[in-house]
Protein backbone atom coordinates (compact mmCIF):
# COMPACT_ATOMS: atom_id res chain seq x y z
CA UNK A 1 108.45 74.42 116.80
CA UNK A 2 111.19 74.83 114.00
CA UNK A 3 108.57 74.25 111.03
CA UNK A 4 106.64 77.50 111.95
CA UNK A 5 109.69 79.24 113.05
CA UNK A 6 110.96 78.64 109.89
CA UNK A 7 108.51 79.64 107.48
CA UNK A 8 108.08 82.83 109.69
CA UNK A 9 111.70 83.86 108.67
CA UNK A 10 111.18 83.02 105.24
CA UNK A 11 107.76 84.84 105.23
CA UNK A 12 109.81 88.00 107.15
CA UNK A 13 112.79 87.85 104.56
CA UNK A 14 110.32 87.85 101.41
CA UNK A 15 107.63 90.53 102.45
CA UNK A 16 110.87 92.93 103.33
CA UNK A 17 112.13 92.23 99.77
CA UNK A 18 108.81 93.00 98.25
CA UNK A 19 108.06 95.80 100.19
CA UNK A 20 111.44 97.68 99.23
CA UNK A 21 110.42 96.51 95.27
CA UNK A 22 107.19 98.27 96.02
CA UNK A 23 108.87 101.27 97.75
CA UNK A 24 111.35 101.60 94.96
CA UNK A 25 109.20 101.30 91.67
CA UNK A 26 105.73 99.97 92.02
CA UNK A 27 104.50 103.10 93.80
CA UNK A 28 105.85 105.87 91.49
CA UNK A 29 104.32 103.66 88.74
CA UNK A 30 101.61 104.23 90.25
CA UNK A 31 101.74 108.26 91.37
CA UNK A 32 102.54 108.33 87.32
CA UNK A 33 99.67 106.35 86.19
CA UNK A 34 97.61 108.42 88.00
CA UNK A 35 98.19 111.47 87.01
CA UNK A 36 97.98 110.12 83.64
CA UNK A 37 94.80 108.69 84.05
CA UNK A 38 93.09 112.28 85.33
CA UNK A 39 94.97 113.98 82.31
CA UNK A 40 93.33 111.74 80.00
CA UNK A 41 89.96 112.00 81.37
CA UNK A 42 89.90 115.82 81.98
CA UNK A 43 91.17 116.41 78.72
CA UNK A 44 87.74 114.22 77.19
CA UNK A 45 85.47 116.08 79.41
CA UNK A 46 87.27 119.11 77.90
CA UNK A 47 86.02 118.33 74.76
CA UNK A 48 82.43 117.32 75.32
CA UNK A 49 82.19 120.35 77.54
CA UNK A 50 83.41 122.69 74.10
CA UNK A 51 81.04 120.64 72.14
CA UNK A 52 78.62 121.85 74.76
CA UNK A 53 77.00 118.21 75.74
CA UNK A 54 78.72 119.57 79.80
CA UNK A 55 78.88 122.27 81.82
CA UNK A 56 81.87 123.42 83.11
CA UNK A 57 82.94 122.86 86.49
CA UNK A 58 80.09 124.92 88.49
CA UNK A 59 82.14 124.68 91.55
CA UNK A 60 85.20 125.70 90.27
CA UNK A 61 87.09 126.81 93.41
CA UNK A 62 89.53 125.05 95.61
CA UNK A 63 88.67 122.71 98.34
CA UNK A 64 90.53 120.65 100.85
CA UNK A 65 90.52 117.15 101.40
CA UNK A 66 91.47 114.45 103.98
CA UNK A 67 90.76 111.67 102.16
CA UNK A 68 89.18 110.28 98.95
CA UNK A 69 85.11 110.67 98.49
CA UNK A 70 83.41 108.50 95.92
CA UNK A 71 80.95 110.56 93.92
CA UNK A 72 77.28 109.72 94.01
CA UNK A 73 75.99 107.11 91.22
CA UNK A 74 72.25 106.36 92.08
CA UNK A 75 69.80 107.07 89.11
CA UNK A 76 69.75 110.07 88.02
CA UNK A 77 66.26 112.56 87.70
CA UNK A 78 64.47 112.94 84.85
CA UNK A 79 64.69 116.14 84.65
CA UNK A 80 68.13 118.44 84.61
CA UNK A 81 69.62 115.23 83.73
CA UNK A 82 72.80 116.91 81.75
CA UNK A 83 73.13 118.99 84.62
CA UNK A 84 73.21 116.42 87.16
CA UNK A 85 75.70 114.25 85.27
CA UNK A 86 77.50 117.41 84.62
CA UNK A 87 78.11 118.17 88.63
CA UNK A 88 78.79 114.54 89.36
CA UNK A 89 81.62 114.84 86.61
CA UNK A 90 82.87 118.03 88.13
CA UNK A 91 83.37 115.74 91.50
CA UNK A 92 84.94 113.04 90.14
CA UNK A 93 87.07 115.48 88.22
CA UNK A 94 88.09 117.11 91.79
CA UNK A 95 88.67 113.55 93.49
CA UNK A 96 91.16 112.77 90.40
CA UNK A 97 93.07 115.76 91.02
CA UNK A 98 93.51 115.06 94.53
CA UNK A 99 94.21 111.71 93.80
CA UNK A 100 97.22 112.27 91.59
CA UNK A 101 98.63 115.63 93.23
CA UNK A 102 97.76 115.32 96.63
CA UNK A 103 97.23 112.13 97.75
CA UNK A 104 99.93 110.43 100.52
CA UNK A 105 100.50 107.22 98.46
CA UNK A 106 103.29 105.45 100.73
CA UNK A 107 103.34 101.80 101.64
CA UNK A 108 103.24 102.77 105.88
CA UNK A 109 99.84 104.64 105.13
CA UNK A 110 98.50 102.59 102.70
CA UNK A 111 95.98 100.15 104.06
CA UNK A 112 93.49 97.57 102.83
CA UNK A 113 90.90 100.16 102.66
CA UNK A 114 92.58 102.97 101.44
CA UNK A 115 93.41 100.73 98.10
CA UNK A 116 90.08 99.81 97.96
CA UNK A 117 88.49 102.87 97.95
CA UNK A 118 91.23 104.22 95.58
CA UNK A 119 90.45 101.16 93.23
CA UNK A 120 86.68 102.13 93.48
CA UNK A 121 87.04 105.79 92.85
CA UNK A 122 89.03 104.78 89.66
CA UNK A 123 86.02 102.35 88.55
CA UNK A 124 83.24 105.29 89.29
CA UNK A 125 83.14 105.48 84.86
CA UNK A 126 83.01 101.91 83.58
CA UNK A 127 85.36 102.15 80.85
CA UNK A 128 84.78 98.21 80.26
CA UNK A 129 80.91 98.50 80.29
CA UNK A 130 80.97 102.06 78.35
CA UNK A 131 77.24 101.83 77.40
CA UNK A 132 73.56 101.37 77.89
CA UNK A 133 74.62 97.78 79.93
CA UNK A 134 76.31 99.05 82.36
CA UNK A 135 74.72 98.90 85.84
CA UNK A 136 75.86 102.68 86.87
CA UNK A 137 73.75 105.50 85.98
CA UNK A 138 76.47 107.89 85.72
CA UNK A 139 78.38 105.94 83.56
CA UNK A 140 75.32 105.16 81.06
CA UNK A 141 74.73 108.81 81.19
CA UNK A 142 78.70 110.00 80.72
CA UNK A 143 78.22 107.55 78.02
CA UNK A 144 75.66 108.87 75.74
CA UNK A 145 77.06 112.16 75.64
CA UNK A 146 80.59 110.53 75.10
CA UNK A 147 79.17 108.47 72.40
CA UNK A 148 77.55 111.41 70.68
CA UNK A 149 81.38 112.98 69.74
CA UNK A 150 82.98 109.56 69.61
CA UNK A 151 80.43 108.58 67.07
CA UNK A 152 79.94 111.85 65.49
CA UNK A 153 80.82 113.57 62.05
CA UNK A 154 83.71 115.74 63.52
CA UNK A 155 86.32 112.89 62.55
CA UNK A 156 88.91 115.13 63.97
CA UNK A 157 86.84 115.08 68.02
CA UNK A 158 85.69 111.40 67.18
CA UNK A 159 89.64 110.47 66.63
CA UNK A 160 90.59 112.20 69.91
CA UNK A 161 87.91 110.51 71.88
CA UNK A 162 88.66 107.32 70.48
CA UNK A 163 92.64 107.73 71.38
CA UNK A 164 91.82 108.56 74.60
CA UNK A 165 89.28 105.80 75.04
CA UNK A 166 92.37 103.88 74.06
CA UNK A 167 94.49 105.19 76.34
CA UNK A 168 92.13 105.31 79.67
CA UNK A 169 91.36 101.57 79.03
CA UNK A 170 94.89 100.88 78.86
CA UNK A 171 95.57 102.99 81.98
CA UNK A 172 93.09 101.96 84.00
CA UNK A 173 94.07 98.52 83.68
CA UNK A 174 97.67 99.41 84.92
CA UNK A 175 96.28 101.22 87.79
CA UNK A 176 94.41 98.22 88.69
CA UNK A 177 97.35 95.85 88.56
CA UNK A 178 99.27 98.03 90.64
CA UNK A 179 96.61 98.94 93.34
CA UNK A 180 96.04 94.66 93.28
CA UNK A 181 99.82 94.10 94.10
CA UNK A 182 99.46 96.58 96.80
CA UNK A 183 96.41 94.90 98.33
CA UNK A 184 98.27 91.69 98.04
CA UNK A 185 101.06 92.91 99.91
CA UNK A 186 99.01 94.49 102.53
CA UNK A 187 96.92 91.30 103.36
CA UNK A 188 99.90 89.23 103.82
CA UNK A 189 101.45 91.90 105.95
CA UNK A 190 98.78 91.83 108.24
CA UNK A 191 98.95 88.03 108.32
CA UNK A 192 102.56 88.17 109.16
CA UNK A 193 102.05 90.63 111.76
CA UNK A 194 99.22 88.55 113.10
CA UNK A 195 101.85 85.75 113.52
CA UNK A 196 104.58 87.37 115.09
CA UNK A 197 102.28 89.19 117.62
CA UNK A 198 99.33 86.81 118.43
CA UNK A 199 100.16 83.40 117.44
CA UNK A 200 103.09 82.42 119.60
CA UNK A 201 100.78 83.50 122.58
CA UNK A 202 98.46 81.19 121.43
CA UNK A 203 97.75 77.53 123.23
CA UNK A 204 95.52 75.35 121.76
CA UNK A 205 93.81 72.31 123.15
CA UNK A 206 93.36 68.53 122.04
CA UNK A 207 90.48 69.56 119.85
CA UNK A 208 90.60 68.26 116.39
CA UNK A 209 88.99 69.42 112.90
CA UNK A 210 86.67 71.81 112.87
CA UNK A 211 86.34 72.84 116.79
CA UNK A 212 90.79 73.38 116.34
CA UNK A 213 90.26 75.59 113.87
CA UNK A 214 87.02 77.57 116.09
CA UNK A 215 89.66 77.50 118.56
CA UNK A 216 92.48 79.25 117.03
CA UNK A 217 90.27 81.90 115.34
CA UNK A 218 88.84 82.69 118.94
CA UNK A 219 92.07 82.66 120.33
CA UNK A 220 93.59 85.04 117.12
CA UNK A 221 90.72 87.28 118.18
CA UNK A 222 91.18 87.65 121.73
CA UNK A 223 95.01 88.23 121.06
CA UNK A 224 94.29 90.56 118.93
CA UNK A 225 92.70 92.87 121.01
CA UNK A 226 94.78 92.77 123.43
CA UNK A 227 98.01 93.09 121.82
CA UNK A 228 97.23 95.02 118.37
CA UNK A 229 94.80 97.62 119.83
CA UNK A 230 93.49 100.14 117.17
CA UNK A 231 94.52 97.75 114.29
CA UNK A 232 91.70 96.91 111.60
CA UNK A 233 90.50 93.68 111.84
CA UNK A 234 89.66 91.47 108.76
CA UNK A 235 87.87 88.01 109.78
CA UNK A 236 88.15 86.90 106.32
CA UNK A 237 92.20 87.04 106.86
CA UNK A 238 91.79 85.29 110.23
CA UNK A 239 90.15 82.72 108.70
CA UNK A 240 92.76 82.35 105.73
CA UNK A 241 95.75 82.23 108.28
CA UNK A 242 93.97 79.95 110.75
CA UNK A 243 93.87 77.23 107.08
CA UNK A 244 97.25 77.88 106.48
CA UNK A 245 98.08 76.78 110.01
CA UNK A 246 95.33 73.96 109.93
CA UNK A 247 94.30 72.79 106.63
CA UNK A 248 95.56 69.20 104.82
CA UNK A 249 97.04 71.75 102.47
CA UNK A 250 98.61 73.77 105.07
CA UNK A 251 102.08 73.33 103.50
CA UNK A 252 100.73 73.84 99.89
CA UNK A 253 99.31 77.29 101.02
CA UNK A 254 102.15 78.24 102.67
CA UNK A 255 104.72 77.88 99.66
CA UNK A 256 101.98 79.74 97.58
CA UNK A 257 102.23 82.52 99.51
CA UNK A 258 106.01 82.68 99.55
CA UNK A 259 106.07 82.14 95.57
CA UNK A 260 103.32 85.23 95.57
CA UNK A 261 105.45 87.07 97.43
CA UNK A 262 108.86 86.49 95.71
CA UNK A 263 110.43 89.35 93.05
CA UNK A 264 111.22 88.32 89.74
CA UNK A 265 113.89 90.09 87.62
CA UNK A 266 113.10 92.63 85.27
CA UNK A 267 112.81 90.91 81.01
CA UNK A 268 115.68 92.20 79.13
CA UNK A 269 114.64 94.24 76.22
CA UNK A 270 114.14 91.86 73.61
CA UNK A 271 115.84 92.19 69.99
CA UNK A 272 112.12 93.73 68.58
CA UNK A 273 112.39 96.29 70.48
CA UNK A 274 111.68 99.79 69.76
CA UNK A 275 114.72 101.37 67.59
CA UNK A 276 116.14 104.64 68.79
CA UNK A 277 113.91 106.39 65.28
CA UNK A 278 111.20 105.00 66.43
CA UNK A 279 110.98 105.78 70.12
CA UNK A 280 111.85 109.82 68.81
CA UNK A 281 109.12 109.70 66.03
CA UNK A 282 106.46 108.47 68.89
CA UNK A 283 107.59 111.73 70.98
CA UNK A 284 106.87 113.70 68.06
CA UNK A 285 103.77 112.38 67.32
CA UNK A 286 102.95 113.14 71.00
CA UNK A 287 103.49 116.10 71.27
CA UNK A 288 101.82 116.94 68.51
CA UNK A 289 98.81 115.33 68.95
CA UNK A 290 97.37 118.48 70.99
CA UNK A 291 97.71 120.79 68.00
CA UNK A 292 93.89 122.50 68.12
CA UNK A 293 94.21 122.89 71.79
CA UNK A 294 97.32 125.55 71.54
CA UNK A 295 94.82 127.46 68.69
CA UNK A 296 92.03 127.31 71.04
CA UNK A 297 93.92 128.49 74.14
CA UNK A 298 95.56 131.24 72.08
CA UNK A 299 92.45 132.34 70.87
CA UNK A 300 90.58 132.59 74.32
CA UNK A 301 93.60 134.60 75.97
CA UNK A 302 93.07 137.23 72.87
CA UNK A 303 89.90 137.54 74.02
CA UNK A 304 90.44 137.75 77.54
CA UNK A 305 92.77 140.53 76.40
CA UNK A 306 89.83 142.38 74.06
CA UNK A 307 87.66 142.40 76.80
CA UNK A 308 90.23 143.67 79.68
CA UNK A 309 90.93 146.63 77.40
CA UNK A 310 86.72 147.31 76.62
CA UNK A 311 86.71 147.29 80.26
CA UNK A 312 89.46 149.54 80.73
CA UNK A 313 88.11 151.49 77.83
CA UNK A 314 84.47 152.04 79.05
CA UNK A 315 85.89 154.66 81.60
CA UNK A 316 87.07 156.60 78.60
CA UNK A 317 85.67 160.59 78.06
CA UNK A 318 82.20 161.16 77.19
CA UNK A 319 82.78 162.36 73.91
CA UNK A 320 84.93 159.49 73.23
CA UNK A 321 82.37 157.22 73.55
CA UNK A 322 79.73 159.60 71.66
CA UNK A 323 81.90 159.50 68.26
CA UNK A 324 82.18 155.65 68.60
CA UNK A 325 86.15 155.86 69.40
CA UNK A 326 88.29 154.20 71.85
CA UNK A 327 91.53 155.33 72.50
CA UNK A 328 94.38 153.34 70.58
CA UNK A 329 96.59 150.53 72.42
CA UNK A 330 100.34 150.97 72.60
CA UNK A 331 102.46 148.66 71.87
CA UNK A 332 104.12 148.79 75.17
CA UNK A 333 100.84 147.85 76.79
CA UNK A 334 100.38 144.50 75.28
CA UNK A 335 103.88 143.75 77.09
CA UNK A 336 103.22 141.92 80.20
CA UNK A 337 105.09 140.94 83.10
CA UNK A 338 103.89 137.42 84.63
CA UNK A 339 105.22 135.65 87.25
CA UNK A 340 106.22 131.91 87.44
CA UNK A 341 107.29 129.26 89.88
CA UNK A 342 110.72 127.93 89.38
CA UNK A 343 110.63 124.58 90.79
CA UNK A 344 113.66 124.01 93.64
CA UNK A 345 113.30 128.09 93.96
CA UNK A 346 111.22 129.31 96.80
CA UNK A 347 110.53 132.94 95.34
CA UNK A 348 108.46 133.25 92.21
CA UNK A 349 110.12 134.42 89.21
CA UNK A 350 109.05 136.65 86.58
CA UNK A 351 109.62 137.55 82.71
CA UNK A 352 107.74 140.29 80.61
CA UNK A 353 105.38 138.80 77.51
CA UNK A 354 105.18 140.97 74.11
CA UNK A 355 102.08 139.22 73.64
CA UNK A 356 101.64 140.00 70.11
CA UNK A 357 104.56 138.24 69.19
CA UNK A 358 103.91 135.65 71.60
CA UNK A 359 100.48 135.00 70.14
CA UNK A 360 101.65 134.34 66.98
CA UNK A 361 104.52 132.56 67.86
CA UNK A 362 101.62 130.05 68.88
CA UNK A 363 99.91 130.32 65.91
CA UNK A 364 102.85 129.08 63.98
CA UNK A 365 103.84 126.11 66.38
CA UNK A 366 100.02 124.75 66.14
CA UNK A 367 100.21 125.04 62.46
CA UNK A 368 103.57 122.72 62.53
CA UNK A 369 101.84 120.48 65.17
CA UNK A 370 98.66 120.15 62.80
CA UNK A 371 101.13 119.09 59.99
CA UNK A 372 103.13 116.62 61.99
CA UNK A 373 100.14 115.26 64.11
CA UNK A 374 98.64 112.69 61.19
CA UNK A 375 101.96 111.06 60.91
CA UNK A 376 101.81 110.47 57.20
CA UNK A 377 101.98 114.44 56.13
CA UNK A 378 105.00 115.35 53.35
CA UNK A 379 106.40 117.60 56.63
CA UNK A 380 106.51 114.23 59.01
CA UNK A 381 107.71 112.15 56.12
CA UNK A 382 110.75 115.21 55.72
CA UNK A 383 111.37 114.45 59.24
CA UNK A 384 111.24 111.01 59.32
CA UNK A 385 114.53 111.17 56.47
CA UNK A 386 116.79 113.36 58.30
CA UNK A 387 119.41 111.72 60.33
CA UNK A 388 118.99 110.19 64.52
CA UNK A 389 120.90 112.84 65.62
CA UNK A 390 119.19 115.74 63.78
CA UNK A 391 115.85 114.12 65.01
CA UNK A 392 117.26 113.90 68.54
CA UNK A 393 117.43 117.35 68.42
CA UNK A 394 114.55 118.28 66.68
CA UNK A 395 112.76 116.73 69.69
CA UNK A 396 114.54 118.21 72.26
CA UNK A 397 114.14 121.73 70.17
CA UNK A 398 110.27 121.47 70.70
CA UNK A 399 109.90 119.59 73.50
CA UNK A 400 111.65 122.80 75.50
CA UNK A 401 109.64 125.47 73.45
CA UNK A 402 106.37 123.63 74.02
CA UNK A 403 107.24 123.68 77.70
CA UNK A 404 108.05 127.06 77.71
CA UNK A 405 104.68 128.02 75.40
CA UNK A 406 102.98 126.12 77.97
CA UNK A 407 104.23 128.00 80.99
CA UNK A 408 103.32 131.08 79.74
CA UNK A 409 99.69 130.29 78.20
CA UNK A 410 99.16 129.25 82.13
CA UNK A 411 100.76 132.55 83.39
CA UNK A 412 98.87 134.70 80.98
CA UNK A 413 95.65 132.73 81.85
CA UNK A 414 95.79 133.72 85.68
CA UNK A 415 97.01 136.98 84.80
CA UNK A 416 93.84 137.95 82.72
CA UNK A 417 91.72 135.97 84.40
CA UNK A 418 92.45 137.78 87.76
CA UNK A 419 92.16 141.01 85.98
CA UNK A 420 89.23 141.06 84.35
CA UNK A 421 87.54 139.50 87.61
CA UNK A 422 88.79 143.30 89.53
CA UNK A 423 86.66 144.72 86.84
CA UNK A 424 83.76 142.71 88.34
CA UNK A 425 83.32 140.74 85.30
CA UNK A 426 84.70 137.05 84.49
CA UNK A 427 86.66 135.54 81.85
CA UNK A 428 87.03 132.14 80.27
CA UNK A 429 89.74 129.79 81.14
CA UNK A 430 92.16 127.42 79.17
CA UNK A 431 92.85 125.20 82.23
CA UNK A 432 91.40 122.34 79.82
CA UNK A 433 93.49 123.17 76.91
CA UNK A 434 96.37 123.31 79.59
CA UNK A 435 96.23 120.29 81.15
CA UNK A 436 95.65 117.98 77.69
CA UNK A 437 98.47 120.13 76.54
CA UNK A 438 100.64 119.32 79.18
CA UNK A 439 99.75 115.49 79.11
CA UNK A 440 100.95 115.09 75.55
CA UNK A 441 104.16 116.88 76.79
CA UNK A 442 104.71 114.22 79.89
CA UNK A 443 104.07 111.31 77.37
CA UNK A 444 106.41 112.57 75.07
CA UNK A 445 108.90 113.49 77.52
CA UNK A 446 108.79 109.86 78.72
CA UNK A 447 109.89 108.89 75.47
CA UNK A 448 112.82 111.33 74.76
CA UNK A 449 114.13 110.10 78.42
CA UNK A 450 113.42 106.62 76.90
CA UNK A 451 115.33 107.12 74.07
CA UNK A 452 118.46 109.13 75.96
CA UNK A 453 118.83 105.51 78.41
CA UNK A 454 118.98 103.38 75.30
CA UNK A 455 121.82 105.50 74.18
């Protein structure tokens, strides 16, 4: 008949329109979001884990997956409680990571249950419900020990907490938007498919009512399995296409769908919007923001470095040892070469560290993060006078040498890590430190590329 043929080209036309939207923006947005989201979160279990209310990961090793596994969330025991919440964290942490740097997020192998389950690994910590109210145990246990910082007399921890409480709830409702236009799209996909493939094969007696519509979803059944073998099948969508086909509203639901389905233009910035200043003193304050974790991570890879050379230094002479003396380090041996993946290169580079100089290189760009951090300090105000184009390139100035300070923190890391673990001993990590470090470099790069296409 021309009424169904028609609304099967307009249904064709508008789900290939929406699926290149998805393809070309919805999906990154996603991918970014993300990878966001388990930035955020490892970088609050990094500090409840240095206020010691967690353990660190205690399974802190690689491990494959094929596809996304939600954690465990039944009550917890009384006993080892912090522990248990601890190693439940420590999966959830893994699943994030896969999530946002693994993870095949296309719209060919994205299917109604893949969303789901990647819309119910997100909700495993009840951001909405982040108390004694919630129904999951984990999250009323994450929760307490959250609270205890977030609540606390370190203002400093409490503020970071509560910015990325901020932040997570605020992600976490963007992920679920996005993962909700995905399922959309997926359920009407099948429904189109189901009406290309089964429905014109489809002949349907004098029935009437109730026992038509028991006919058709029989008949959509049957045809399905015959023609769409291997296919999930979702009864629920059956039904929903057998009303559109069916129901007094039949046409109603049919234009709904189409108006679902349909693109809208993107809002032109309006007049309010963020000034070029602005958008460059956000990235600053961004960047910033993660000013104790370049002291800590500095600190810890000093350390690492003390204890290589005690290592090295225990194999020293007998008398040495006697008269309390270790032999003195050279200069040249606190120069270190590292290596480094250039990204686009397939061989690893590598650069030689005077860590010494390096270390208090650091030490100097956390003090002038501290200071610009609160926003209100004389040295922000200072910066907030100068001129656009001198704050432009202020921005760009640090953004690079934060990059850089970042890439070699991470190379040091696994260079003293690996070393100290030949002397059969083991070493503490920054990957924490790291990874909130290299958030609030991502979120401020957003903005400088913000700022450069509104120039």
């Amino acid at each position: 008949m021309e009424g169904p043929s028609r609304y099967q080209e307009q249904l064709d036309t508008a789900i290939e329109i929406r699926r290149q939207w998805l393809e070309s923006g919805q999906v990154q947005r996603l991918k970014d979001a993300l990878g966001s989201y388990a930035a955020l979160f490892e970088g609050a279990i990094g500090m409840l884990i240095r206020k010691g209310l967690l353990r660190e990961d205690p399974y802190n090793y690689e491990q494959t997956f094929s596809d996304i596994t939600i954690p465990k969330d039944e009550a917890l025991p009384e006993f080892e409680n912090s522990d248990e919440v601890s190693y439940r964290l420590a999966a959830y942490r893994r699943q994030l990571k896969y999530v946002s740097t693994e993870y095949t997020l296309d719209l060919p192998t994205l299917g109604l249950a893949r969303l789901k389950k990647l819309s119910s690994l997100i909700s495993y910590i009840n951001w909405l419900e982040l108390g004694e109210s919630t129904k999951s145990p984990t999250t009323k246990a994450f929760a307490r020990v959250f609270m205890k910082v977030r609540m606390g007399a370190d203002t400093m921890a409490s503020q970071i907490l509560k910015d990325s409480e901020v932040q997570i709830v605020k992600t976490t409702h963007q992920i679920h938007a996005l993962v909700g236009e995905l399922i959309a799209f997926c359920r009407e996909s099948w429904k189109a498919d189901i009406r290309r493939v089964v429905l014109p094969t489809l002949s349907l007696g004098a029935a009437e009512g109730r026992a038509r519509r028991d006919d058709m979803l029989r008949g959509i059944r049957r045809g399905f399995a015959e023609r769409m073998p291997g296919k999930p099948w979702y009864p629920s969508l059956a039904e929903e296409l057998a009303d559109e086909e069916l129901a007094d509203d039949a046409e109603e639901r049919k234009a709904k769908i189409l108006a679902s389905l349909a693109v809208t233009a993107p809002e032109k910035p309006s007049a309010a919007a963020a000034d070029g200043r602005t958008i460059l003193l956000d990235a600053v304050r961004l960047f910033s923001r993660p000013s104790e974790e370049y002291s800590t991570a500095i600190a810890v890879l000093e350390e690492n470095e003390r204890l290589l050379a005690e290592l090295r230094g225990s194999g020293s002479s007998w008398l040495q040892r006697l008269l309390g003396t270790t032999p003195s380090a050279k200069t040249d041996d606190r120069i270190y070469k590292v290596q480094y993946a250039d990204p686009g290169v397939p061989t690893p580079k590598s650069e030689m560290i005077d860590f010494p100089e390096f270390s208090a290189e650091v030490r100097k760009k956390s003090s002038l993060l501290a200071a610009l951090a609160s926003g209100t300090s004389p040295a922000f105000r200072r910066l907030a006078a100068t001129s656009e184009d001198q704050l432009s390139g202020f921005v760009d100035k640090q953004l690079n040498e934060l990059l850089l300070i970042h890439r070699r923190m991470g190379c040091l890391n696994t260079m003293f890590q690996a070393r100290v673990m030949q002397e059969k001993r083991t070493a503490r990590g920054v990957k924490v430190e790291l990874l909130t470090i290299k958030n609030a470099i991502v979120k401020a790069n957003q903005r400088r590329h913000e700022y450069k296409e509104k120039i």
